[in-house]
PDB file of N, CA and C in Angstrom:
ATOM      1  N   UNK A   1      -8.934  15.575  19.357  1.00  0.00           N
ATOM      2  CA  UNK A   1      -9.920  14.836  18.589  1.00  0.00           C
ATOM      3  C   UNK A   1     -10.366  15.628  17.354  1.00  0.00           C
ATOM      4  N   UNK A   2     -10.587  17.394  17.557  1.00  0.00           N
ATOM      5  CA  UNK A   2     -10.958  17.887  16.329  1.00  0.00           C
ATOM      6  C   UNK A   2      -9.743  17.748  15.413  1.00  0.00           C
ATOM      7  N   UNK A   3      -8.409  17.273  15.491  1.00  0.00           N
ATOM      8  CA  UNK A   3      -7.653  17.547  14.268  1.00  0.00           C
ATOM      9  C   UNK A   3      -7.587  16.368  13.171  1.00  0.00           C
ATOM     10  N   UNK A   4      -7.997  15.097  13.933  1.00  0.00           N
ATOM     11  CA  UNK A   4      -8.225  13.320  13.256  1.00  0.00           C
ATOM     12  C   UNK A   4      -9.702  13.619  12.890  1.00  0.00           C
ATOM     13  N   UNK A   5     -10.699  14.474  12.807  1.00  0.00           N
ATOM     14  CA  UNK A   5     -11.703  14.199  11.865  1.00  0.00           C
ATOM     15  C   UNK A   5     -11.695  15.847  10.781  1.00  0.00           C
ATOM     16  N   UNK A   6     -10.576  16.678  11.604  1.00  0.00           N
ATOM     17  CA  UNK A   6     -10.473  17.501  10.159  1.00  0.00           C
ATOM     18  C   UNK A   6      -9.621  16.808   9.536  1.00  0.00           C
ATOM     19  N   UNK A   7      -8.826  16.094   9.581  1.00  0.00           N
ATOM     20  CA  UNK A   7      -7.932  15.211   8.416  1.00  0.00           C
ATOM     21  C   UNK A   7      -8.503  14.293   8.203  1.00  0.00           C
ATOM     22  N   UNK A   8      -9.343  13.756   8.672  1.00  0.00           N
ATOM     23  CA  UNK A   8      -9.968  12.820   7.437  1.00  0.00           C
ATOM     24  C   UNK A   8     -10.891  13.309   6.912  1.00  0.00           C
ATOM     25  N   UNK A   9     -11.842  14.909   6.886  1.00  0.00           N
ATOM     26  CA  UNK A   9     -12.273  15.328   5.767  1.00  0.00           C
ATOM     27  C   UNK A   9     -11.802  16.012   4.987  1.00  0.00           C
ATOM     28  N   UNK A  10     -10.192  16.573   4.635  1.00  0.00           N
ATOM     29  CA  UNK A  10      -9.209  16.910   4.172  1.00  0.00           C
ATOM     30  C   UNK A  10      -9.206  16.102   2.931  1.00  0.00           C
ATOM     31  N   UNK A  11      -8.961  14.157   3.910  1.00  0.00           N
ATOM     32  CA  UNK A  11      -8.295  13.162   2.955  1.00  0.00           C
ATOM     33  C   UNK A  11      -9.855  12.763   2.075  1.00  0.00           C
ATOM     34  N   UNK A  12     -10.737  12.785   2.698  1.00  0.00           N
ATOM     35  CA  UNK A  12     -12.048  12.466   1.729  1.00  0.00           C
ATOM     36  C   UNK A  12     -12.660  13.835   0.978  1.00  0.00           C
ATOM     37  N   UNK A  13     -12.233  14.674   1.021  1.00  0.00           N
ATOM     38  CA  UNK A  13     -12.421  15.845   0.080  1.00  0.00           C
ATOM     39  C   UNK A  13     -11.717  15.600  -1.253  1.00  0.00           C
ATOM     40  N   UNK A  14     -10.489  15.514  -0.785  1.00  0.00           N
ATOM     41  CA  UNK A  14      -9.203  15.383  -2.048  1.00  0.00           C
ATOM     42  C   UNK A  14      -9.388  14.257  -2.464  1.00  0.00           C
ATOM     43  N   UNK A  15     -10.070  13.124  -2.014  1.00  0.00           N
ATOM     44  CA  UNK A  15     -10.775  11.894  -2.581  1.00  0.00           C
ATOM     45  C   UNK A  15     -11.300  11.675  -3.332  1.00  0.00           C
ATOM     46  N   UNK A  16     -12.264  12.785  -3.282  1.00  0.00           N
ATOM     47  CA  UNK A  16     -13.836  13.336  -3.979  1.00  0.00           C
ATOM     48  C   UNK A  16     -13.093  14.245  -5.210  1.00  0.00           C
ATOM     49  N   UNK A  17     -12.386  15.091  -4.736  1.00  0.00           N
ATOM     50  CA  UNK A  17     -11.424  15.567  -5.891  1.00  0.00           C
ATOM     51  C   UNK A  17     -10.895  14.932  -7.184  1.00  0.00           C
ATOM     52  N   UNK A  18      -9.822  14.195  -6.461  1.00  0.00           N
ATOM     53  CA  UNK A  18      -9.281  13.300  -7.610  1.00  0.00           C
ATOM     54  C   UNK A  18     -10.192  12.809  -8.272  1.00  0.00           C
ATOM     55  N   UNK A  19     -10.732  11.559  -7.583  1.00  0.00           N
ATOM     56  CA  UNK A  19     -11.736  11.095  -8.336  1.00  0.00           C
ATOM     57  C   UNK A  19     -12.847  11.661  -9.609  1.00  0.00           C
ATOM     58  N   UNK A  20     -13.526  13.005  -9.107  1.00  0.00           N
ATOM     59  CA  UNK A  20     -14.234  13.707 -10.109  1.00  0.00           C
ATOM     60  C   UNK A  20     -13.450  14.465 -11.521  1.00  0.00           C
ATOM     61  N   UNK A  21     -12.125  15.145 -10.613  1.00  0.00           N
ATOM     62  CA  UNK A  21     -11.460  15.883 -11.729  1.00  0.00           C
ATOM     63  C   UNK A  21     -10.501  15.309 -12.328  1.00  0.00           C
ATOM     64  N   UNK A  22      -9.822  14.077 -11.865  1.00  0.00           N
ATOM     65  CA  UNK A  22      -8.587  13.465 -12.789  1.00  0.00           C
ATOM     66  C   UNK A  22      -8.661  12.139 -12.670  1.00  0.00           C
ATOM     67  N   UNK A  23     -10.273  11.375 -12.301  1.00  0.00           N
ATOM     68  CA  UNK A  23     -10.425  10.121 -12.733  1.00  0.00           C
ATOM     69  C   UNK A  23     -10.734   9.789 -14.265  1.00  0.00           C
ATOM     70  N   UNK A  24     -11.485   8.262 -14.527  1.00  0.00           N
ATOM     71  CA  UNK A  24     -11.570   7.775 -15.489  1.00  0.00           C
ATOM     72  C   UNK A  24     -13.008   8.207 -16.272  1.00  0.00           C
ATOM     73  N   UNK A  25     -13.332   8.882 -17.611  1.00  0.00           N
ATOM     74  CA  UNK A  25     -14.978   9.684 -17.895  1.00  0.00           C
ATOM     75  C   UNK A  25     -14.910   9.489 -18.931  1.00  0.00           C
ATOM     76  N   UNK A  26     -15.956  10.204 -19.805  1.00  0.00           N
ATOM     77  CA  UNK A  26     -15.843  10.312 -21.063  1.00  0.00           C
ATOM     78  C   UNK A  26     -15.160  11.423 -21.359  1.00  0.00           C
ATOM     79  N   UNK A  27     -15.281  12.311 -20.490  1.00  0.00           N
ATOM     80  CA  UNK A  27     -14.975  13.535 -20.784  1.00  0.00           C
ATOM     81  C   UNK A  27     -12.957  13.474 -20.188  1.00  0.00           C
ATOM     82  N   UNK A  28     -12.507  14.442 -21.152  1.00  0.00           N
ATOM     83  CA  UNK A  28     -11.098  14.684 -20.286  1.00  0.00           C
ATOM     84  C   UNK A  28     -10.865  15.310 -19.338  1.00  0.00           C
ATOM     85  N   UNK A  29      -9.820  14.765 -18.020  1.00  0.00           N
ATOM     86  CA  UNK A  29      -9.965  15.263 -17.073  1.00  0.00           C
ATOM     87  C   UNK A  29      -9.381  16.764 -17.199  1.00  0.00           C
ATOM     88  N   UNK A  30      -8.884  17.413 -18.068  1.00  0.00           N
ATOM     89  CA  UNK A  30      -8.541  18.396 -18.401  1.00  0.00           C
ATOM     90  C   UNK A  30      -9.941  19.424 -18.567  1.00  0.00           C
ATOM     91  N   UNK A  31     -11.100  18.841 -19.373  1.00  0.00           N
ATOM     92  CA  UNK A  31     -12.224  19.592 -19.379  1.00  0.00           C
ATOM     93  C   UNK A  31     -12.810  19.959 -17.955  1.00  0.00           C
ATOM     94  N   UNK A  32     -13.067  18.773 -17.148  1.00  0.00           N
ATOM     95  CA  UNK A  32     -13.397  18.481 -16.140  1.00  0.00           C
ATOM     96  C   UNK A  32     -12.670  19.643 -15.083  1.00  0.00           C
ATOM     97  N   UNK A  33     -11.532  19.806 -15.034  1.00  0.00           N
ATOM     98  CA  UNK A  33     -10.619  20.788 -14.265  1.00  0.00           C
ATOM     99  C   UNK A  33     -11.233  22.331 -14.682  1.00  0.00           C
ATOM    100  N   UNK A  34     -11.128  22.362 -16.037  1.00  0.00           N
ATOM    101  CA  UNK A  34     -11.866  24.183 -16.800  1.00  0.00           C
ATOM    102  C   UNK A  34     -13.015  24.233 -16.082  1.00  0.00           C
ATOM    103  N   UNK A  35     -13.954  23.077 -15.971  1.00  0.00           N
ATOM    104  CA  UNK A  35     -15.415  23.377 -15.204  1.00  0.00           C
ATOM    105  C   UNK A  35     -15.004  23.509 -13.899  1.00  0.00           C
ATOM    106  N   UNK A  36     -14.570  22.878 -13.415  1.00  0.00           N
ATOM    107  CA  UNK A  36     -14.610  23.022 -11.625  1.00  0.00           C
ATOM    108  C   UNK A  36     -13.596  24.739 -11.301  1.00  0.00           C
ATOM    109  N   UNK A  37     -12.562  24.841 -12.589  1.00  0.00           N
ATOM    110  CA  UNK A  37     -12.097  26.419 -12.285  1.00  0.00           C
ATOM    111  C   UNK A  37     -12.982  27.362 -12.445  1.00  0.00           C
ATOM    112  N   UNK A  38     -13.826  27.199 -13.266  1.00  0.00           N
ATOM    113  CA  UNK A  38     -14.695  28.232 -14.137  1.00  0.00           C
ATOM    114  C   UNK A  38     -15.722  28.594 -12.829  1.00  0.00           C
ATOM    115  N   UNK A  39     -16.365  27.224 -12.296  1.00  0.00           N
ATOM    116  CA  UNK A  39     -17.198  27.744 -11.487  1.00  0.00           C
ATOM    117  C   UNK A  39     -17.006  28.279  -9.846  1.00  0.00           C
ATOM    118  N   UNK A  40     -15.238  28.147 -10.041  1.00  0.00           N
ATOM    119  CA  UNK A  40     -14.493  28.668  -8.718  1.00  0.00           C
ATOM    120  C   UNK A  40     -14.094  30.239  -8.707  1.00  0.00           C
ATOM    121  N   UNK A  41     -14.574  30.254  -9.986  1.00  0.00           N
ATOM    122  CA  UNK A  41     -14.248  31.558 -10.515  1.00  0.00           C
ATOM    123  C   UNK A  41     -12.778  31.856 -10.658  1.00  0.00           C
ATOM    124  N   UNK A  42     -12.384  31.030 -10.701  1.00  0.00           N
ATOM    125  CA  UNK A  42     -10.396  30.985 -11.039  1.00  0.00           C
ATOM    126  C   UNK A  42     -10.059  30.751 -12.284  1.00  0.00           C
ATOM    127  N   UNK A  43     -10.572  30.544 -13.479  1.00  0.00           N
ATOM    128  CA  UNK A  43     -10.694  30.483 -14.742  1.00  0.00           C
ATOM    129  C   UNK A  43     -10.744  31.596 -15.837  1.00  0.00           C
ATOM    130  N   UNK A  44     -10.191  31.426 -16.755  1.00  0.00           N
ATOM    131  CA  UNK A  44     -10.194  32.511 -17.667  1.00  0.00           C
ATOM    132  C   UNK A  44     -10.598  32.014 -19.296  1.00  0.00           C
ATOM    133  N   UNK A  45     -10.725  30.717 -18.839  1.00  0.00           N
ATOM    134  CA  UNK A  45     -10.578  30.019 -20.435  1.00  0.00           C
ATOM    135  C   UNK A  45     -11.946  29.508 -20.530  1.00  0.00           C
ATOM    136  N   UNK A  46     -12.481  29.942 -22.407  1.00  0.00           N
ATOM    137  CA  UNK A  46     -13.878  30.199 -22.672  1.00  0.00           C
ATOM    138  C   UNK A  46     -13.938  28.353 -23.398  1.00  0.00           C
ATOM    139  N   UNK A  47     -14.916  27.887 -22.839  1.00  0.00           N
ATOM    140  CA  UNK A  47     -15.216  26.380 -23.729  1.00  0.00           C
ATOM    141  C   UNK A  47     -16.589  26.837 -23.890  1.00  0.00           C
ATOM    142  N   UNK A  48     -17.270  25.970 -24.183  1.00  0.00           N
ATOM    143  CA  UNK A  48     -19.284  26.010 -24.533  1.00  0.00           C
ATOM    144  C   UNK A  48     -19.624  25.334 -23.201  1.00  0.00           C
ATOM    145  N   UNK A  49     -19.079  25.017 -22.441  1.00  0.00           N
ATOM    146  CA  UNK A  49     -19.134  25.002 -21.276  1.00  0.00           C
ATOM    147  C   UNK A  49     -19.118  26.055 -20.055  1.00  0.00           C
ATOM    148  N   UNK A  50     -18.363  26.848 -20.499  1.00  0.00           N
ATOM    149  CA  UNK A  50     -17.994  28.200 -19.238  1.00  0.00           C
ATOM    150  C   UNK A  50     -19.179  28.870 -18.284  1.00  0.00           C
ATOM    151  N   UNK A  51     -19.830  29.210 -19.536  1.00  0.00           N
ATOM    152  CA  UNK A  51     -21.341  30.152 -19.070  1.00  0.00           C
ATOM    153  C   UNK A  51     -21.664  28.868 -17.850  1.00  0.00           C
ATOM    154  N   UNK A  52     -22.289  27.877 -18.351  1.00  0.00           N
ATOM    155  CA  UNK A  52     -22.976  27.064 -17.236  1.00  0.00           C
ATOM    156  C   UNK A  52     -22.219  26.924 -16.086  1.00  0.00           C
ATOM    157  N   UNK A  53     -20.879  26.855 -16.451  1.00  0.00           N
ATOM    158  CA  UNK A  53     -19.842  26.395 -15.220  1.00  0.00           C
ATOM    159  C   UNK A  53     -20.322  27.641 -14.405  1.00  0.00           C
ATOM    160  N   UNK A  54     -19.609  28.932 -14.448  1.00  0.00           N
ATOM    161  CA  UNK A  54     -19.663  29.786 -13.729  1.00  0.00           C
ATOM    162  C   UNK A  54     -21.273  30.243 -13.201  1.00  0.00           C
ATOM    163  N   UNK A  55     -22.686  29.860 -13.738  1.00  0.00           N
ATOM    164  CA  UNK A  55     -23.532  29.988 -13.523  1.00  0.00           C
ATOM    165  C   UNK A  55     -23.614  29.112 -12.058  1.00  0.00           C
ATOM    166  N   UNK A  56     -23.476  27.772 -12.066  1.00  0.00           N
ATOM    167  CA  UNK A  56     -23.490  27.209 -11.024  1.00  0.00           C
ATOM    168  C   UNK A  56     -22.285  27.542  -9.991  1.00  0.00           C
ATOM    169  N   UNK A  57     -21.533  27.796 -10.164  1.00  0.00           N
ATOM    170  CA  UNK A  57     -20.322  28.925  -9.069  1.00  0.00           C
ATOM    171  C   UNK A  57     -20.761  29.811  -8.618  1.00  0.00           C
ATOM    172  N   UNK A  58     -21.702  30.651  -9.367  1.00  0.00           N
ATOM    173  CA  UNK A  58     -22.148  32.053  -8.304  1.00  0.00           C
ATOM    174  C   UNK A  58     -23.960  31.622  -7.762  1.00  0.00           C
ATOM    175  N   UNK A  59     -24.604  31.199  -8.933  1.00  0.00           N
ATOM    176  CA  UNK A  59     -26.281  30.357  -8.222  1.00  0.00           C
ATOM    177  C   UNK A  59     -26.803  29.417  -9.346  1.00  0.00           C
ATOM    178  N   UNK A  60     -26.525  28.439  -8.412  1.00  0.00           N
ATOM    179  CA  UNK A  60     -27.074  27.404  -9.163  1.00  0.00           C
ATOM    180  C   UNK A  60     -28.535  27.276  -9.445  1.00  0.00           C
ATOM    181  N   UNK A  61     -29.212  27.740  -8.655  1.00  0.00           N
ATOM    182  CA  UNK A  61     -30.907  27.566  -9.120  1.00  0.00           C
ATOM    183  C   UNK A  61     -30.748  28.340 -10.111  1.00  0.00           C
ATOM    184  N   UNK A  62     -30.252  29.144 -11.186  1.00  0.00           N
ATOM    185  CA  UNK A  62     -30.725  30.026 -12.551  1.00  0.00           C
ATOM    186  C   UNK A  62     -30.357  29.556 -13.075  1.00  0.00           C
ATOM    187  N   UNK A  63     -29.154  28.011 -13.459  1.00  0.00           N
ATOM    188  CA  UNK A  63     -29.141  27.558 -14.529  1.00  0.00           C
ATOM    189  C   UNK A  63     -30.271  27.315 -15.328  1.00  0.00           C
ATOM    190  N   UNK A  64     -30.059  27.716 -16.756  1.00  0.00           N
ATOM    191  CA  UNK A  64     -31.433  27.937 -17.864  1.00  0.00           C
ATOM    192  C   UNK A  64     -31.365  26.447 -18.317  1.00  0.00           C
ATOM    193  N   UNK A  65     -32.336  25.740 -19.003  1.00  0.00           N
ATOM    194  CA  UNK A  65     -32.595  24.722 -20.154  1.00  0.00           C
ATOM    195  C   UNK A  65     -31.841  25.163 -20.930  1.00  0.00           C
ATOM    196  N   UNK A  66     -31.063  26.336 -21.420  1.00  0.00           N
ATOM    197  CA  UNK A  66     -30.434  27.026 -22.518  1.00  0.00           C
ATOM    198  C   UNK A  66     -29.094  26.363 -22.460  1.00  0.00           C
ATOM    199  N   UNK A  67     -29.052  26.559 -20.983  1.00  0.00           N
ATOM    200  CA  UNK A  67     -27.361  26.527 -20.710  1.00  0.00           C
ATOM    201  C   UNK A  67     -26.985  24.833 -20.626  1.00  0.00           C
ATOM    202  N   UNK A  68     -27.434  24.249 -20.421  1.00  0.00           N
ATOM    203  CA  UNK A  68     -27.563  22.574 -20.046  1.00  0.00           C
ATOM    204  C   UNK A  68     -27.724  22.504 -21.356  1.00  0.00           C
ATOM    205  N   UNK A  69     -28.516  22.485 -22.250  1.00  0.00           N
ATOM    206  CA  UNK A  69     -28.691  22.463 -23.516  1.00  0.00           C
ATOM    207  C   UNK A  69     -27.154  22.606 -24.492  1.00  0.00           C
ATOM    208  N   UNK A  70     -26.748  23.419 -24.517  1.00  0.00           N
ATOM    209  CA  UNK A  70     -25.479  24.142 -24.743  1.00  0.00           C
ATOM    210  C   UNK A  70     -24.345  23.431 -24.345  1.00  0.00           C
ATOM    211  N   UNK A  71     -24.248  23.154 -23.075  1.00  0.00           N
ATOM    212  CA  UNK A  71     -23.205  21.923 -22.424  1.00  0.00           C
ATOM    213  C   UNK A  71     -22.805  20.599 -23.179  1.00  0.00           C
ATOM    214  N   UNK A  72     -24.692  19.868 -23.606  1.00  0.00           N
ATOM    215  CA  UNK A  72     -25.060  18.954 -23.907  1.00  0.00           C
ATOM    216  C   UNK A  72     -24.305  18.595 -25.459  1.00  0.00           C
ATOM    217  N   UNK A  73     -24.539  19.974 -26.026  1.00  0.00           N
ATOM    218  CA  UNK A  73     -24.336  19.981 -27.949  1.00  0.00           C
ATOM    219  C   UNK A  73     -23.195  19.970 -27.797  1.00  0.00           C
ATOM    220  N   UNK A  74     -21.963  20.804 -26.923  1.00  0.00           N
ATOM    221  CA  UNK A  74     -20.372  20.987 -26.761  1.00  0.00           C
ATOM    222  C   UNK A  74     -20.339  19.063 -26.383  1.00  0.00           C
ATOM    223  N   UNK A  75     -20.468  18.903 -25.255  1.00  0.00           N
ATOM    224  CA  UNK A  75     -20.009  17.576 -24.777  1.00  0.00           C
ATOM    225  C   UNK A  75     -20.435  16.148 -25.663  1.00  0.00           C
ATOM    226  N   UNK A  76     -21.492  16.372 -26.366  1.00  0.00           N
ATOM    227  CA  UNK A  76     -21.414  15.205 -27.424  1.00  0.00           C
ATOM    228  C   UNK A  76     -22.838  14.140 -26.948  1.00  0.00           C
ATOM    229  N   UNK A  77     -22.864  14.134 -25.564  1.00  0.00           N
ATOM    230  CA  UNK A  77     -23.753  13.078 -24.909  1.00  0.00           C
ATOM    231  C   UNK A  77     -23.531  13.035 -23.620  1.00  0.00           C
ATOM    232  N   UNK A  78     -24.859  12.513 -23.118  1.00  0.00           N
ATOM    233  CA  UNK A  78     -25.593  12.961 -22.131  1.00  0.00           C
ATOM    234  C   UNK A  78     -24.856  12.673 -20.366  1.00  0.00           C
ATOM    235  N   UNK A  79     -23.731  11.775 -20.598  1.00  0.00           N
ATOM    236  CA  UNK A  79     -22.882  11.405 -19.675  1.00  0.00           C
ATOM    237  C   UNK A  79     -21.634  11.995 -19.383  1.00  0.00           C
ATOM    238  N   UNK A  80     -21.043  12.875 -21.199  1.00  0.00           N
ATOM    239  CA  UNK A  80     -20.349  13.656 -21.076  1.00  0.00           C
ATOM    240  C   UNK A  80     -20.691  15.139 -20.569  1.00  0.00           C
ATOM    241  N   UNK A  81     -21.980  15.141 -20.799  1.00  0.00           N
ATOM    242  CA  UNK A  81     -22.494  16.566 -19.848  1.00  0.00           C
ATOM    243  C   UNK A  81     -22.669  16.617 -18.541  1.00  0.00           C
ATOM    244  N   UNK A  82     -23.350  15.577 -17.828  1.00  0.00           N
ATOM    245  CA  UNK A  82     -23.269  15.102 -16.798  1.00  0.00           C
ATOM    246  C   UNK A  82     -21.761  15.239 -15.854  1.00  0.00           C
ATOM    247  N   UNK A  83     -21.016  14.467 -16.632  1.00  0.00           N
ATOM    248  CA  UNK A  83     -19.596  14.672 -16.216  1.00  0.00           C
ATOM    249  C   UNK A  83     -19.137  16.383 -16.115  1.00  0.00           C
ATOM    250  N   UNK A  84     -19.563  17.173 -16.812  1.00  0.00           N
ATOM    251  CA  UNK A  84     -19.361  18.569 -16.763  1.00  0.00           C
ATOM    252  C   UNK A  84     -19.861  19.157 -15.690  1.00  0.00           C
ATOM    253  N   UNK A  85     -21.172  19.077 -15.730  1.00  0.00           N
ATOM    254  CA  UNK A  85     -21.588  19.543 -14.892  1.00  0.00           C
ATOM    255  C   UNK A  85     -21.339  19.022 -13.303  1.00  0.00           C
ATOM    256  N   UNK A  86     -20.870  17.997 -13.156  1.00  0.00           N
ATOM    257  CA  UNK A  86     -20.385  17.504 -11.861  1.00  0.00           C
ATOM    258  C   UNK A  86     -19.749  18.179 -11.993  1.00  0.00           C
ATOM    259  N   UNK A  87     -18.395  18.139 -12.670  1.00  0.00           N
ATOM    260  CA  UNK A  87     -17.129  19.013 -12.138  1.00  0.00           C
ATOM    261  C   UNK A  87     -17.144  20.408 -11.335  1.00  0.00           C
ATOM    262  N   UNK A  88     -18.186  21.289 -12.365  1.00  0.00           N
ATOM    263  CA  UNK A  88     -18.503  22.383 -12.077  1.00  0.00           C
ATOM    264  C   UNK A  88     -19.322  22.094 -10.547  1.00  0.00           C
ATOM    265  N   UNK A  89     -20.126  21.579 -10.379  1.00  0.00           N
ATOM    266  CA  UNK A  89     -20.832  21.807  -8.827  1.00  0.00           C
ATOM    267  C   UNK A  89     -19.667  21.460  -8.017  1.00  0.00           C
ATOM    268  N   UNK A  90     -18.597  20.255  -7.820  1.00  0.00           N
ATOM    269  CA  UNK A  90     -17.672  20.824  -7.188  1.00  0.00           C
ATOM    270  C   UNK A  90     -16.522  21.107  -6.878  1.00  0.00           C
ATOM    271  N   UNK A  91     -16.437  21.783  -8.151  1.00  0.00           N
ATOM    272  CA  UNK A  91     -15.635  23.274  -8.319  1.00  0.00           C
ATOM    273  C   UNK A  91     -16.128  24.312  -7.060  1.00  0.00           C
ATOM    274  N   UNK A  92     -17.274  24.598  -7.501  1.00  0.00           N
ATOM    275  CA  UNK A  92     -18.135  25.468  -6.828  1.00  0.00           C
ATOM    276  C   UNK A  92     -18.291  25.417  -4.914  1.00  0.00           C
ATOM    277  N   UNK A  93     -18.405  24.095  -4.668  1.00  0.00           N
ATOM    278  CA  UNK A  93     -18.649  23.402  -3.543  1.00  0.00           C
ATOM    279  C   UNK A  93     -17.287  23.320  -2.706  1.00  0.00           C
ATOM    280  N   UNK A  94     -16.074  23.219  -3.582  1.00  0.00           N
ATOM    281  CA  UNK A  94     -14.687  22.878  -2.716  1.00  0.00           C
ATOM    282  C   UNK A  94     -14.363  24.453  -2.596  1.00  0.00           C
ATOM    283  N   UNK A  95     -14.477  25.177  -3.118  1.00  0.00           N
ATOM    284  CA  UNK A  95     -14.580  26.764  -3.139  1.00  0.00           C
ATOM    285  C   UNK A  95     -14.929  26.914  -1.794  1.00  0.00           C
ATOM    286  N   UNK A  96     -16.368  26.657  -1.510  1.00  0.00           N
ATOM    287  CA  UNK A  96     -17.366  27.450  -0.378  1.00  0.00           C
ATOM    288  C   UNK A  96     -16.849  26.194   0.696  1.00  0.00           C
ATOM    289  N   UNK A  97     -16.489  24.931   0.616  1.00  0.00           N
ATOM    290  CA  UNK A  97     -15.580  24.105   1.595  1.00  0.00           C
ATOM    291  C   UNK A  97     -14.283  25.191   2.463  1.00  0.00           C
ATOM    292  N   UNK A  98     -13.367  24.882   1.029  1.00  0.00           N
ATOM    293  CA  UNK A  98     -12.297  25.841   1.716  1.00  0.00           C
ATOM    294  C   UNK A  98     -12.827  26.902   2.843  1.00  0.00           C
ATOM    295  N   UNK A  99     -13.659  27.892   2.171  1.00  0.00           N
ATOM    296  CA  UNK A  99     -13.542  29.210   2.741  1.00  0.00           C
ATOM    297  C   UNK A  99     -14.582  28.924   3.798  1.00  0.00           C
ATOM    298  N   UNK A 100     -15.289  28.129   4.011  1.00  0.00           N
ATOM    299  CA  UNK A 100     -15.735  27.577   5.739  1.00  0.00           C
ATOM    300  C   UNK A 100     -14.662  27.177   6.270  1.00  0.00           C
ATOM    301  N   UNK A 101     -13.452  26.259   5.783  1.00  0.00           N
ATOM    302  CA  UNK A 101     -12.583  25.533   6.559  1.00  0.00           C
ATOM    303  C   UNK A 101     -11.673  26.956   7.089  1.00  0.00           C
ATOM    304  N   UNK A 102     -11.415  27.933   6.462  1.00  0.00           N
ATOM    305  CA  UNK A 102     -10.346  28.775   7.158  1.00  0.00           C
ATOM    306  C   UNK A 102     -11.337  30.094   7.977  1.00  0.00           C
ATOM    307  N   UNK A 103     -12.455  30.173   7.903  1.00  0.00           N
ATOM    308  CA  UNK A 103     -13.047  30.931   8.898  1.00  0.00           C
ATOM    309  C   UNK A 103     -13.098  30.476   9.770  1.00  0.00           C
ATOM    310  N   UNK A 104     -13.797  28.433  10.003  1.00  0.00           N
ATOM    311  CA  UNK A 104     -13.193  27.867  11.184  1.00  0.00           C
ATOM    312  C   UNK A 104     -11.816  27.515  12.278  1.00  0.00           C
ATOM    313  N   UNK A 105     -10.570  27.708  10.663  1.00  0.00           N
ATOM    314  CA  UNK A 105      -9.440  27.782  11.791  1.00  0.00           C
ATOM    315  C   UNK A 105      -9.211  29.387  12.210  1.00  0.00           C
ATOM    316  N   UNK A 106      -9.691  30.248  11.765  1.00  0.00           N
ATOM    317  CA  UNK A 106      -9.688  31.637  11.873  1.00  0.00           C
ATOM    318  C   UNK A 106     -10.342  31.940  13.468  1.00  0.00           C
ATOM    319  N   UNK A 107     -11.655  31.241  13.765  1.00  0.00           N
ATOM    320  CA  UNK A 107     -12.349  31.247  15.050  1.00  0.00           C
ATOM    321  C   UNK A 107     -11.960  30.257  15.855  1.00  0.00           C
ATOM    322  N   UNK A 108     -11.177  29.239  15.518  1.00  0.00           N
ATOM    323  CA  UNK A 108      -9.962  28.587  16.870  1.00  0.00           C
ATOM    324  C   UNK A 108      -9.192  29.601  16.913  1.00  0.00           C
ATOM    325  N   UNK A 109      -8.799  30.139  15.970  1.00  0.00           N
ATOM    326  CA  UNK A 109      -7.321  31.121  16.574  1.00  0.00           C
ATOM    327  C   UNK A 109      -7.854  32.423  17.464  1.00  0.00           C
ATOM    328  N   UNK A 110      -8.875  32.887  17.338  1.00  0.00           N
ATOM    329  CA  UNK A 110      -9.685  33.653  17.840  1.00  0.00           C
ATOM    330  C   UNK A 110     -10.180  33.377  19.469  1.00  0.00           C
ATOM    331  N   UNK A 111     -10.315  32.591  20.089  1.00  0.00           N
ATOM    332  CA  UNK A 111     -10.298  31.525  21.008  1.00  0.00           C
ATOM    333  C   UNK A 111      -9.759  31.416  21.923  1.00  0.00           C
ATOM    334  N   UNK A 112      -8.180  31.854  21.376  1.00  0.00           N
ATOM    335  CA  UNK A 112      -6.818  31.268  22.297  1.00  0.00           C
ATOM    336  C   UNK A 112      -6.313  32.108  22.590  1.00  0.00           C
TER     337      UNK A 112
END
C-alpha cells in the first residue's frame, strides 16, 4: 500500500512541476526554470531575479521589500513576478521534497 500512494505523490509532484515550470505564464518557462534552479541552489546564472530566488531557497522569511521590488522592475508586472516567485518557492520546496523522500527510502532500507 505504501508504494501506490508514494507514486501518486511522485505523479502529483511532477504535476505541480510541469505545470509551474513549463506551463502556460507571462513569464517564460525558461525564466521560471532559472528561479526554481537558483533557489535549489543548482544554478549559476545571474537574472534580477537570482538574489530573491536563492533568498527563498535558503530562508524565506528574509526576503526584503528590496528584493520583491527588484523582481517586480526585471519582470515587467505584477503577475510576471508572481510567476517568479512561484517558481522559486518550488524550486526550493521540490529540493527539501526530494531530500525527505530519500531519507525515507533510506529508513525502509534501514528496517530490513
Amino acid at each position: 500500500m505504501m508504494t501506490s500512494i508514494q507514486t501518486n505523490h511522485h505523479t502529483l509532484v511532477e504535476e505541480l512541476r510541469r505545470r509551474v515550470l513549463e506551463g502556460p505564464g507571462e513569464t517564460p518557462p525558461a525564466a521560471r526554470q532559472e528561479a526554481a534552479k537558483a533557489a535549489a541552489g543548482v544554478s549559476t546564472v545571474q537574472h534580477g531575479y537570482s538574489d530573491l530566488a536563492r533568498q527563498i531557497g535558503e530562508s524565506a522569511h528574509r526576503v526584503t521589500d528590496a528584493q520583491v521590488a527588484s523582481v517586480l522592475s526585471v519582470a515587467g508586472s505584477e503577475k510576471a513576478a508572481f510567476e517568479i516567485i512561484t517558481a522559486a518557492a518550488l524550486g526550493a520546496g521540490l529540493l527539501r521534497w526530494q531530500q525527505a523522500i530519500k531519507t525515507l527510502e533510506g529508513a525502509g532500507d534501514a528496517t530490513k
